[in-house]
Protein backbone atom coordinates (compact mmCIF):
# COMPACT_ATOMS: atom_id res chain seq x y z
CA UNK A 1 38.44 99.02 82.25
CA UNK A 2 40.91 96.83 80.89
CA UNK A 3 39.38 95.25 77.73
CA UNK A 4 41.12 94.68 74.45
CA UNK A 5 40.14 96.36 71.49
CA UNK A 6 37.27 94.27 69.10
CA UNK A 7 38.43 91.41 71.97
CA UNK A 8 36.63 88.12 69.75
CA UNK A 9 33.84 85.65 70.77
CA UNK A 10 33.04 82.41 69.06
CA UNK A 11 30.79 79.65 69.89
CA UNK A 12 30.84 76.94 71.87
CA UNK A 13 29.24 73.73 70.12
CA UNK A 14 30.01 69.59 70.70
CA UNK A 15 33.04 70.81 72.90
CA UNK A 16 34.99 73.11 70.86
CA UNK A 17 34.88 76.63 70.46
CA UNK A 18 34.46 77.94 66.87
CA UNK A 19 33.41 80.87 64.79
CA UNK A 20 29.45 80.50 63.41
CA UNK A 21 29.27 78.23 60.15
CA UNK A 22 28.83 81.61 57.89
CA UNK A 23 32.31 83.02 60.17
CA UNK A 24 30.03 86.25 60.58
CA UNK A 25 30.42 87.89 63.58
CA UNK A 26 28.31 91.22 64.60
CA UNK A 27 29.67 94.01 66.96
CA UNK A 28 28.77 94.42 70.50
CA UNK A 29 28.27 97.84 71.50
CA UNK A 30 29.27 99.65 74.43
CA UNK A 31 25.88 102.06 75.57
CA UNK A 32 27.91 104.20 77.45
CA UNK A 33 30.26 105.52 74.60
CA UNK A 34 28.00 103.95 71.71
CA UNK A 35 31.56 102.09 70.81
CA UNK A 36 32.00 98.61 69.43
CA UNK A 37 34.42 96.63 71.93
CA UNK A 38 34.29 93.04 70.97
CA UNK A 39 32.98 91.17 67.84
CA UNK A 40 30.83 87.86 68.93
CA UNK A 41 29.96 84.73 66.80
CA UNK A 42 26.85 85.28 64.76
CA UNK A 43 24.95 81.75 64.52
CA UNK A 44 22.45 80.97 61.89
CA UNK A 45 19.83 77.60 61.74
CA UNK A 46 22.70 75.43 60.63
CA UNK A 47 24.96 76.46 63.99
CA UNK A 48 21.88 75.64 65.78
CA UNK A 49 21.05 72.59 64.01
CA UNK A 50 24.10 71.36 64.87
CA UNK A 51 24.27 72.58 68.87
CA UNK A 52 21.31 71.10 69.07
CA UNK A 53 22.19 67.63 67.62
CA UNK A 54 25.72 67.86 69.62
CA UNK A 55 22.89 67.61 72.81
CA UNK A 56 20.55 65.72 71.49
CA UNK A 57 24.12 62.95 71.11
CA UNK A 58 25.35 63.91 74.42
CA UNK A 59 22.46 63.12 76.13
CA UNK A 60 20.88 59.82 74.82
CA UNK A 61 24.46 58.26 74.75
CA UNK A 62 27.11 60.28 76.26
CA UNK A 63 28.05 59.99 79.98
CA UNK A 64 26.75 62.93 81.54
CA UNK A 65 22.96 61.53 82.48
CA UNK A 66 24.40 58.56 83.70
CA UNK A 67 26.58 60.38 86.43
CA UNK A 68 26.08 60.80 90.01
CA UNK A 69 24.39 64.04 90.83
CA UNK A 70 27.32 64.50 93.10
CA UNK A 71 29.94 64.27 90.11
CA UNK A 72 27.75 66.70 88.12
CA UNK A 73 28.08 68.60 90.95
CA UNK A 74 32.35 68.85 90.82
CA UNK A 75 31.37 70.26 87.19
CA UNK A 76 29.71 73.05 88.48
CA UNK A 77 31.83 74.12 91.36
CA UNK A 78 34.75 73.83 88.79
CA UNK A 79 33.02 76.59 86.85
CA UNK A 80 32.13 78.75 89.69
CA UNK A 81 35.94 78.71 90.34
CA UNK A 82 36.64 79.49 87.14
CA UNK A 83 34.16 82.49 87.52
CA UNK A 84 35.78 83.88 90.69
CA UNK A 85 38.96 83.52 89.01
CA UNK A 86 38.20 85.82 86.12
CA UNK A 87 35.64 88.28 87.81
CA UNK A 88 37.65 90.96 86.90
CA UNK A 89 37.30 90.63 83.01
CA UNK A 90 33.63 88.93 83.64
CA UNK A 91 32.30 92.24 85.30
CA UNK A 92 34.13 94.91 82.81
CA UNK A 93 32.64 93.00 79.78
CA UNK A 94 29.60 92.66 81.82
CA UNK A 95 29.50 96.65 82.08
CA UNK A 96 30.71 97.52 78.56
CA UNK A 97 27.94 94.86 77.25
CA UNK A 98 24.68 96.37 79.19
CA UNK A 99 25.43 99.57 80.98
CA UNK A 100 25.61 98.08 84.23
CA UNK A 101 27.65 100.57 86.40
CA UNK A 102 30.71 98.74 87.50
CA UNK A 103 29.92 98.45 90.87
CA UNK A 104 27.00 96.72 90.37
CA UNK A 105 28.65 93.79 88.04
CA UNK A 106 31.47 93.32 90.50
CA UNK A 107 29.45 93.45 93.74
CA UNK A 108 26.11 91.91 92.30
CA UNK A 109 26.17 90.24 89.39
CA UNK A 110 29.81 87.96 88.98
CA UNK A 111 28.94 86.66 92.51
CA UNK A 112 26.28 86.03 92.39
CA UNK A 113 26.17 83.62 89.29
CA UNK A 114 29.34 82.06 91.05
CA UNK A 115 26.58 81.16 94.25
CA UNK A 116 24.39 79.74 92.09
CA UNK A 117 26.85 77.59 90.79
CA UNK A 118 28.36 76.79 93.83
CA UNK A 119 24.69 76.16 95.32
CA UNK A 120 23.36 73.95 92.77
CA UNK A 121 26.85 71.86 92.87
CA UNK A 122 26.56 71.14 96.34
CA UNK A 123 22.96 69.99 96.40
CA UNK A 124 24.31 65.88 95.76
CA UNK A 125 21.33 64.52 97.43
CA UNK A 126 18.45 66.37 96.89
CA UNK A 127 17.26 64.21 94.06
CA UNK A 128 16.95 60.85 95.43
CA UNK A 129 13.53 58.94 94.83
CA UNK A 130 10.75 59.20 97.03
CA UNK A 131 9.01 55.84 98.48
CA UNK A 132 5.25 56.25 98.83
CA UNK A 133 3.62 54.57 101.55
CA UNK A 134 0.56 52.76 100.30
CA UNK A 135 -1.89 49.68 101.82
CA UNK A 136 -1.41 47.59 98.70
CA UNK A 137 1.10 45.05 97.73
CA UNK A 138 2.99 47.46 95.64
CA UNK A 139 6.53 48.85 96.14
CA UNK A 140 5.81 52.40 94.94
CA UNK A 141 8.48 54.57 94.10
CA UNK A 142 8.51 58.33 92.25
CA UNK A 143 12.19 59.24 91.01
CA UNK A 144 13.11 62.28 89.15
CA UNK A 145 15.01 62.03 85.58
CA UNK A 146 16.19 64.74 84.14
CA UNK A 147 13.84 66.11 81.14
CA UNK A 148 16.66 65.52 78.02
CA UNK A 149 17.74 68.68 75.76
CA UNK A 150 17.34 72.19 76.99
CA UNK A 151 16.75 75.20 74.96
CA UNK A 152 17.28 78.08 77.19
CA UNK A 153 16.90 81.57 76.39
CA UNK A 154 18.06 84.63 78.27
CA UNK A 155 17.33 88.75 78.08
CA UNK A 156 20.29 91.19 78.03
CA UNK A 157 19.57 92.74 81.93
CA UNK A 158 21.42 90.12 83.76
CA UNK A 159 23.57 87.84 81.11
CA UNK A 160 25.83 86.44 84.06
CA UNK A 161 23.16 85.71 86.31
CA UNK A 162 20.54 84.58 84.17
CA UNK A 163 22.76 82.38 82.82
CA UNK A 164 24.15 80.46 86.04
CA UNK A 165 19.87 79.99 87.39
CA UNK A 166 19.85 78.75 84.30
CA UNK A 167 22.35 76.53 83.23
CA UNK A 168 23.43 75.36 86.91
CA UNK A 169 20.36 73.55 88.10
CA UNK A 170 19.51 72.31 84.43
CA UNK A 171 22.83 70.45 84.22
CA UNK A 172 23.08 69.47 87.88
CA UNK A 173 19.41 67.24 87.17
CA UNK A 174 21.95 65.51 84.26
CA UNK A 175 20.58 67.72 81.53
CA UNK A 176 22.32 68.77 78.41
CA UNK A 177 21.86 72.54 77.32
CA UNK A 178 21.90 74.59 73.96
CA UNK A 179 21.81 78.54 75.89
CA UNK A 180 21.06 81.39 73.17
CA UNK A 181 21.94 84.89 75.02
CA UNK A 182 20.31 87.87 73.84
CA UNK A 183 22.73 89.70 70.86
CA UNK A 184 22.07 93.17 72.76
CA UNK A 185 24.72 92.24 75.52
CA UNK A 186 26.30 88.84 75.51
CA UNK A 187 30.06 89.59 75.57
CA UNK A 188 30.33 88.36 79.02
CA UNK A 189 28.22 84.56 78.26
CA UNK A 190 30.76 83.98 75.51
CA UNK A 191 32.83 84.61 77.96
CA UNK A 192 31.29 81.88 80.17
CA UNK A 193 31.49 79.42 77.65
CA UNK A 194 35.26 79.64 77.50
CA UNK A 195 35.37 79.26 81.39
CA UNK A 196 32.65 76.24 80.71
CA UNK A 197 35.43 74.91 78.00
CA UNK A 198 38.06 75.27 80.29
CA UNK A 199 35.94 73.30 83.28
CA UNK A 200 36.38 70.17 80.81
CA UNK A 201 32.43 69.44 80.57
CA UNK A 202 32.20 66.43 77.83
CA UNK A 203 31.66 67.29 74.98
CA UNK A 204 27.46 68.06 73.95
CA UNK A 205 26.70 68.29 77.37
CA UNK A 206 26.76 73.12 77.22
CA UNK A 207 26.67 74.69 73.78
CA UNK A 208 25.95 78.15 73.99
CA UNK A 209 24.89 80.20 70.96
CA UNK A 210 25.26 83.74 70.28
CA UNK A 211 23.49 85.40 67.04
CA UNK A 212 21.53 88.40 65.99
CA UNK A 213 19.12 86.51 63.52
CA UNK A 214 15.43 85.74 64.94
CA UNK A 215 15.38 82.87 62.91
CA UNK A 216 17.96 81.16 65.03
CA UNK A 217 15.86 81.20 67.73
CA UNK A 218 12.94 80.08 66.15
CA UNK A 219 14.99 77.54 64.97
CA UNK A 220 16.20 76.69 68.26
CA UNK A 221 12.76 76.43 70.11
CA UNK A 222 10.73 74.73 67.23
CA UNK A 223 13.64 72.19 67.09
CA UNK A 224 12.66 68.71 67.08
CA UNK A 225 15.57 67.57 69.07
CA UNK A 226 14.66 70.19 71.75
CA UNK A 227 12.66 69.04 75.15
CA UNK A 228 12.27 71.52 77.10
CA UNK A 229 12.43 75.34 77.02
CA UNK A 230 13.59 77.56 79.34
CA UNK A 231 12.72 81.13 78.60
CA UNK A 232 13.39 84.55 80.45
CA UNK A 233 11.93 87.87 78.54
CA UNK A 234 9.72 90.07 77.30
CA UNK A 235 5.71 89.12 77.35
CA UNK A 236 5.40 89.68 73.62
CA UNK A 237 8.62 87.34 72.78
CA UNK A 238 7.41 84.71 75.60
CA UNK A 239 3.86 84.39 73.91
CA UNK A 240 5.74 83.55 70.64
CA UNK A 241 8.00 80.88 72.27
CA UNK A 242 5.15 79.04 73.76
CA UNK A 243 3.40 79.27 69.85
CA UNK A 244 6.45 77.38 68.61
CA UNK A 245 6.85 75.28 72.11
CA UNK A 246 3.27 74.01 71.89
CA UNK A 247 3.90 72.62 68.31
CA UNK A 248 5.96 69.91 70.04
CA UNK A 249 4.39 69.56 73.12
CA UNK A 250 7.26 70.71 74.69
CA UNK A 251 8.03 71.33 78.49
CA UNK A 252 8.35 75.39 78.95
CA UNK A 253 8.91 78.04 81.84
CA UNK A 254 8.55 81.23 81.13
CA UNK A 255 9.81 84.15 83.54
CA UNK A 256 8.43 87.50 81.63
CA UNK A 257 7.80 90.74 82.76
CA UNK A 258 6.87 92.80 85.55
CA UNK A 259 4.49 96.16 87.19
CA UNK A 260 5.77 95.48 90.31
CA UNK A 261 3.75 97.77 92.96
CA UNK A 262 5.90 99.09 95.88
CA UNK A 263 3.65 99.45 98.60
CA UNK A 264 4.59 102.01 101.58
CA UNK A 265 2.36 102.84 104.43
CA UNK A 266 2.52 105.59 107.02
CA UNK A 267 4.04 103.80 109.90
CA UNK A 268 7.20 102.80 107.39
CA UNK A 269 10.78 103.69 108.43
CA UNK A 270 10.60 106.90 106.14
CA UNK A 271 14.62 106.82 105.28
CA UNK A 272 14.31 103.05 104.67
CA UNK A 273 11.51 102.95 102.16
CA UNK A 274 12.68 105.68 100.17
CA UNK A 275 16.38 104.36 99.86
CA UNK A 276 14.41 100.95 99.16
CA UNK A 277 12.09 102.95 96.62
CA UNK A 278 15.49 104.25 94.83
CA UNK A 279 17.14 101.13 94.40
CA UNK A 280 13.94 99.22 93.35
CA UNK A 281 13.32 101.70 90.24
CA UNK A 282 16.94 103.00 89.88
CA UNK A 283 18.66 100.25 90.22
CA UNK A 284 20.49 99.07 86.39
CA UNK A 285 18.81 101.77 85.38
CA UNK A 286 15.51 100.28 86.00
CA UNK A 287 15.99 97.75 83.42
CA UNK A 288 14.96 94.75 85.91
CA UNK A 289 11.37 92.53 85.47
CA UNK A 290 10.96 93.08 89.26
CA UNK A 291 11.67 96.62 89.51
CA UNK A 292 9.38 98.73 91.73
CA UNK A 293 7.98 101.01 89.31
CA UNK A 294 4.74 101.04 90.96
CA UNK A 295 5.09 102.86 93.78
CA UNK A 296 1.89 103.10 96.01
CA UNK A 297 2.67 105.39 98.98
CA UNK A 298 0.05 105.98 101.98
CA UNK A 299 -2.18 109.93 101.79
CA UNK A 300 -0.69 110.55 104.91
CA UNK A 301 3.12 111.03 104.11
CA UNK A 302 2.44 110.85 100.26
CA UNK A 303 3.25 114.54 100.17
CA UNK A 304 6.57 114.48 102.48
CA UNK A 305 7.27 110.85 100.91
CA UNK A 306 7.51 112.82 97.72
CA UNK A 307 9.29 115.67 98.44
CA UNK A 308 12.39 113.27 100.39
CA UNK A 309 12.26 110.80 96.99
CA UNK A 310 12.58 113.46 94.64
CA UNK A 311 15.44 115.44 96.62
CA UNK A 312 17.71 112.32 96.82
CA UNK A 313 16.99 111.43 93.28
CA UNK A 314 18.30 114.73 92.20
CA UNK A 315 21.77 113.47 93.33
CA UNK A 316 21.93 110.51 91.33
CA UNK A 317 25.23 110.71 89.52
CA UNK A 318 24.99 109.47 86.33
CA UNK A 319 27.69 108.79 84.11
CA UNK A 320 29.66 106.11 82.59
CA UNK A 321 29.03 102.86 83.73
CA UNK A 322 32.84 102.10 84.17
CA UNK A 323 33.35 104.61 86.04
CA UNK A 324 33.40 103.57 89.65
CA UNK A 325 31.68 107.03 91.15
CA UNK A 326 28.53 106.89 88.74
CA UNK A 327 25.87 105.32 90.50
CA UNK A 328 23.23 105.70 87.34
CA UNK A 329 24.92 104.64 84.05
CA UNK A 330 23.42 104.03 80.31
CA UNK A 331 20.45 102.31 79.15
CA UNK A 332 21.38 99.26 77.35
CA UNK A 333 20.73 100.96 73.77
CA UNK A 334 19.74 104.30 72.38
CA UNK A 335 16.99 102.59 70.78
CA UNK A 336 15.95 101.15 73.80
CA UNK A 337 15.96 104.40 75.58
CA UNK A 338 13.77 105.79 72.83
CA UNK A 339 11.53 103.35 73.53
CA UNK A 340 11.35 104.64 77.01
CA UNK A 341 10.99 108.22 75.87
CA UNK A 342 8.00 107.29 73.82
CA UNK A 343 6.56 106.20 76.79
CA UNK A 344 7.78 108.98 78.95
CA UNK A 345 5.56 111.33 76.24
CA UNK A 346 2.60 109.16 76.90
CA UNK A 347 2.91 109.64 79.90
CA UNK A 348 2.06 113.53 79.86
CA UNK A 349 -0.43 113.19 77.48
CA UNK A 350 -2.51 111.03 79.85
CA UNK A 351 -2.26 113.75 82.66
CA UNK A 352 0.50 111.98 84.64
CA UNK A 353 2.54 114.98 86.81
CA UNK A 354 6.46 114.17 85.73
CA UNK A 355 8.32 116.14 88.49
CA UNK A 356 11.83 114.82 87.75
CA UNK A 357 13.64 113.87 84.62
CA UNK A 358 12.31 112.62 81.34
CA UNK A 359 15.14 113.97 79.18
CA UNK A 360 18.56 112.90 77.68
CA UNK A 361 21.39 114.53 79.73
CA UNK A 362 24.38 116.25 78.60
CA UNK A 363 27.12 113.55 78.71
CA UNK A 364 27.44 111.91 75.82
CA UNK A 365 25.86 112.16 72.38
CA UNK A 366 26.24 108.61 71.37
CA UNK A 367 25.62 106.86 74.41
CA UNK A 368 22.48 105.59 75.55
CA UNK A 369 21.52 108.03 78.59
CA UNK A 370 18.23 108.77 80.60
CA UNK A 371 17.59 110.79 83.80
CA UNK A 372 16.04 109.13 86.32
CA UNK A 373 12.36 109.66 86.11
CA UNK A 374 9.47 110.46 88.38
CA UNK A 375 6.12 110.95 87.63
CA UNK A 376 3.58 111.71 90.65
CA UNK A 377 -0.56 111.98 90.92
CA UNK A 378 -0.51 108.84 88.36
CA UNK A 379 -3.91 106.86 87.96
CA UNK A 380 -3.02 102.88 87.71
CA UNK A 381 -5.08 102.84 85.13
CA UNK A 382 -2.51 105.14 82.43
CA UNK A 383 -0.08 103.76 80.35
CA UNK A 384 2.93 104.14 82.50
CA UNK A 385 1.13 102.72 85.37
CA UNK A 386 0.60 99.75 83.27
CA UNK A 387 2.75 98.91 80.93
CA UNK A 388 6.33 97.35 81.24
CA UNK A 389 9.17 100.06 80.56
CA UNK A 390 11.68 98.32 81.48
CA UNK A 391 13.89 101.85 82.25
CA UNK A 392 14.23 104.34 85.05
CA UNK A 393 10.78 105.94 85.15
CA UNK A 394 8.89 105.97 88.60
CA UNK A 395 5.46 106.47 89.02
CA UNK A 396 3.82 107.66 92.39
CA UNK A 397 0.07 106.51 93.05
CA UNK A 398 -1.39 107.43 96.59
CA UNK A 399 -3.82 105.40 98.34
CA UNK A 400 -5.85 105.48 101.53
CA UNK A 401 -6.62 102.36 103.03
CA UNK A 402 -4.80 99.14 103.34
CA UNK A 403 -7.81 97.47 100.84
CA UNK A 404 -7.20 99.98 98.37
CA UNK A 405 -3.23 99.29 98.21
CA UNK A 406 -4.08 95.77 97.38
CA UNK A 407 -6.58 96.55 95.37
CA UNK A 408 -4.47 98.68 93.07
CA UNK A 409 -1.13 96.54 93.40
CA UNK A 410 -3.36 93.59 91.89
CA UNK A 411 -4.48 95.57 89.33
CA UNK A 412 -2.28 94.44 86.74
CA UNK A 413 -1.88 92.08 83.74
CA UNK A 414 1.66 90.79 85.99
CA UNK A 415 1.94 88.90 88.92
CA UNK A 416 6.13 89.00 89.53
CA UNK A 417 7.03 90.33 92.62
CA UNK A 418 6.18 93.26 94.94
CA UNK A 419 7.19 95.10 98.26
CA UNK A 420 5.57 96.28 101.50
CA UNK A 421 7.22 98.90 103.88
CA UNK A 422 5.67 98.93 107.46
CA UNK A 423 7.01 98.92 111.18
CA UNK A 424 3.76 96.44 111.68
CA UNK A 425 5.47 93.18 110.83
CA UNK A 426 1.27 91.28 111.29
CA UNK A 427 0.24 94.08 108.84
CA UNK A 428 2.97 93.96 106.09
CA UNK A 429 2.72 89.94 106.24
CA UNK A 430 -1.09 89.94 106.18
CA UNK A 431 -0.81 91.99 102.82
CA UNK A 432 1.82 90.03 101.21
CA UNK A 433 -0.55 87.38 101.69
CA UNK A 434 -3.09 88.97 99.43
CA UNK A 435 -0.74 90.05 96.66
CA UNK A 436 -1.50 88.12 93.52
CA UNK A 437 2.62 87.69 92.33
CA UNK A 438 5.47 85.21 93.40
CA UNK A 439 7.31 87.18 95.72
CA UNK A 440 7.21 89.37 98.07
CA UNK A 441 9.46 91.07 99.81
CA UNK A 442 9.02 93.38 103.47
CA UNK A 443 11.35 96.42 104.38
CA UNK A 444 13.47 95.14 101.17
CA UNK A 445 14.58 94.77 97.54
CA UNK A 446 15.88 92.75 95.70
CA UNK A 447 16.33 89.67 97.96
CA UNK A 448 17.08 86.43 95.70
CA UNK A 449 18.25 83.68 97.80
CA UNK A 450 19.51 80.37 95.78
CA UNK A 451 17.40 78.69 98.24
CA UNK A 452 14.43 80.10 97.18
CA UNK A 453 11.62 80.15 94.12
CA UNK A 454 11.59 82.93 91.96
CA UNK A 455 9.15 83.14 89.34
CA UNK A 456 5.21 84.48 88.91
CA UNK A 457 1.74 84.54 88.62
CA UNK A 458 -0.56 86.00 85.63
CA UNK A 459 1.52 87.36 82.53
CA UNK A 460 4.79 87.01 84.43
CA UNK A 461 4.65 83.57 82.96
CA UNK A 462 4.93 79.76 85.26
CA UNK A 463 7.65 77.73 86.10
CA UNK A 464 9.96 78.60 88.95
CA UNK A 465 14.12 79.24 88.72
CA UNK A 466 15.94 78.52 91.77
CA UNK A 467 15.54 76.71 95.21
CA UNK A 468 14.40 72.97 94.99
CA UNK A 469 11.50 73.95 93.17
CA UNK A 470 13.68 75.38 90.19
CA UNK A 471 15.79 72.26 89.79
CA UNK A 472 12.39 70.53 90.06
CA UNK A 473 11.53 71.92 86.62
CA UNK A 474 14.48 70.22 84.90
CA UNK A 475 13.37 67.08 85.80
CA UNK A 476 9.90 64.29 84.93
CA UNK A 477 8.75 62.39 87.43
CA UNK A 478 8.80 58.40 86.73
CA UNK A 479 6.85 56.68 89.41
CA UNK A 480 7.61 52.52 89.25
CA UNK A 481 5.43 49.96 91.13
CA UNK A 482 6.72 46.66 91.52
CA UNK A 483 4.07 43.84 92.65
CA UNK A 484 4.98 41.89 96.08
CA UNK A 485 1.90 39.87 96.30
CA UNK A 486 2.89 36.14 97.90
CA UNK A 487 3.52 33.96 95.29
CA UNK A 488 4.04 36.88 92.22
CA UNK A 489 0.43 36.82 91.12
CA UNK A 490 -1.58 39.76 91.71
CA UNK A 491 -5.39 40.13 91.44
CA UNK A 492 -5.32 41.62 88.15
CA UNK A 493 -3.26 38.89 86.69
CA UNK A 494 -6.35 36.68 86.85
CA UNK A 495 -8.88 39.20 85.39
CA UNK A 496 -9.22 37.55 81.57
């Protein structure tokens, strides 16, 4: 990995990148050697104040509103360019930043943010008004305006790609953005907002924020100047953004977490569902909100499902996440994998059977390492089976009947996503139907199309990102009725 030693980050406010107001900057951490690598901007309430006011400018008289969705659009495929052009750097800071093994930020996560760019800046016509067809004298028309400043927040899993679902639709429906990143892992989003620079955006239109104070996002969602907030996160930090949110009234999506169940039955593709149960769990270290780490497997092949999971687990080689032959890398932080082993412990206590992992390998004392997990036998109604972890621990629950899958996958304060493995096509579709959460995938993981809606039901928050429907949320709807009555008087015009 070619990154330069304490490589510098400042932000990017009204146009011009700058160091915070205070010119403090915190270090960003590498979890897989517990190294700092680069030292990033560290904004307080006044750098907010005044990213927020650069928007709040930008978008009640600057340009950018006033443009054709299609010249918004040459914005963002300008900075999906820019990303392809520097994927390189993107994915190493990218891995140094969260623990994301290498592979996975080159192959995953830099292109896929560059899609969503280039998706969102091709869509020039997919905001037009509607005319509604009515038997009165009224021409009736419902056009979408974009909603005016957005405050949009992001969690350290997925900076790159959380950013461009973000940021892409948002400023394709003529928005203008102030984007706080999570301080855990950032590196490569201040990264981003030199590529944004670079793409020649007026000025006001993206400011992007990076600091370790809570106050500067308070700051930044109890703004006054502030629409509309876009948050992705924890459940405890989303029920404290929509507190502050509702003191303005203001628009809000919230994407939160997840208990996603992953539900196999007996006539599953055996070598399919358990490479699918892997990467669902194992996958970034099973630091994802739609990870599988439910995993409901049929009585009949629970025992041999078991046996095949836990062999290939075994395997796993875990290492450093630049390293292009680890396949399992670092949690994000030691104290985030502490976290995890707290909950690993509670696990035991409640009875749960761990059959794989639970401890802190021997690789390296001051990184941030975790063997994949497994815990079998569990009862959904134990901690681990209900709580978010948020890290690489599996547990197995065995059912018996089709009514009792659903019945336990539902069982659960989230409603994010879930999976079904089955050879019966009918079957598998007739249960994703009954699944209370907003996607669902069959004989797969992980299966985010730009096309489509991703968001959920329950605790996993409202609001969609992606697809139509997700640029739909960075929009009102103004609907205008003009009177054609002969001779410009209509009945109500002679009421009084």
């Amino acid at each position: 990995m070619t990154i330069a030693t304490k490589q510098q980050f400042d932000l990017l406010i009204e146009g011009k990148l700058s160091p915070s107001f205070g010119r403090k900057y915190f270090d960003a951490i590498n979890p897989s050697n517990g190294e700092a690598f680069a030292q990033i901007a560290d904004a307080d309430t006044t750098d907010v104040q005044m990213a927020v006011s650069a928007a709040r400018l930008c978008f009640d008289h600057g340009p950018w509103p006033q443009m054709s969705i299609a010249q918004r659009g040459e914005y963002l495929l300008r900075i999906a360019a820019l990303i392809r052009e520097n994927a390189k750097e993107l994915a190493d800071l990218e891995c140094a930043s969260c623990g994301k093994t290498i592979k996975h930020a080159t192959f995953i996560d830099v292109p896929t943010a560059a899609e969503s760019f280039e998706y969102f800046g091709n869509l020039s016509g997919k905001l037009i008004s509607e005319k509604i067809q009515n038997a009165s004298n009224l021409d009736s028309t419902v056009e979408r305006e974009p909603v005016g400043v957005i405050a949009a927040i992001i969690p350290w899993n997925y900076p790159l790609v959380m950013t461009a679902w973000k940021l892409a639709p948002a400023l394709l429906a003529g928005n203008t953005l102030v984007l706080k990143p999570s301080p855990v892992a950032c590196a490569s989003v201040m990264l981003l907002a030199k590529l944004a620079f670079q793409s020649g955006l007026p000025k006001g239109v993206l400011n992007i924020i990076s600091s370790s104070r809570m106050l500067a996002g308070q700051e930044l969602v109890s703004s006054r100047g502030v629409d509309m907030v876009s948050f992705s996160g924890s459940l405890k930090t989303g029920e404290a953004v929509m507190a502050l949110a509702s003191k303005g009234v203001k628009k809000l999506t919230l994407e939160l977490g997840g208990k996603s169940p992953n539900i196999v039955f007996a006539d599953c593709d055996l070598q399919a569902a358990i490479g699918g149960a892997l990467s669902a769990i194992f996958m970034n270290q099973g630091q994802m909100c739609t990870a599988g780490s439910r995993l409901l497997v049929e009585d009949k092949i629970y025992q041999e499902f078991v046996n095949q999971l836990v062999a290939r687990a075994k395997n796993l080689k875990i290492g450093p996440a630049d390293n292009f032959e680890t396949e399992f890398g670092p949690l994000v932080s030691i104290e985030h994998r502490d976290s995890v082993l707290k909950l690993i412990d509670k696990g035991k206590q409640e009875g749960a059977k761990l059959v794989l992992g639970g401890k802190i390998p021997d690789i390296n004392a001051k990184g941030a390492y975790l063997e994949p997990t497994i815990f079998i036998d569990v009862h959904n109604s134990m901690s681990i089976a209900q709580e978010e972890i948020f890290g690489p621990v599996l547990c197995v629950i065995p059912f018996s009947s089709d009514e009792e899958a659903i019945r336990i996958a539902n069982d659960t304060k989230f409603g994010l996503a879930a999976m079904v493995w089955s050879k019966d096509v009918e079957k598998a579709n007739k249960t994703a139907r009954q699944l209370r959460c907003g996607t669902v995938w069959i004989n797969t993981y992980g299966a985010f199309l730009n096309e489509a809606p991703f968001g959920g039901y329950k605790q996993s928050g409202f609001g969609r990102e992606l697809g139509l429907a997700g640029l739909g949320e960075y929009t009102q709807l103004k609907h205008i009725a003009t009177d054609q009555t002969p001779g410009g008087r209509s009945l109500v015009t002679s009421w009084f």
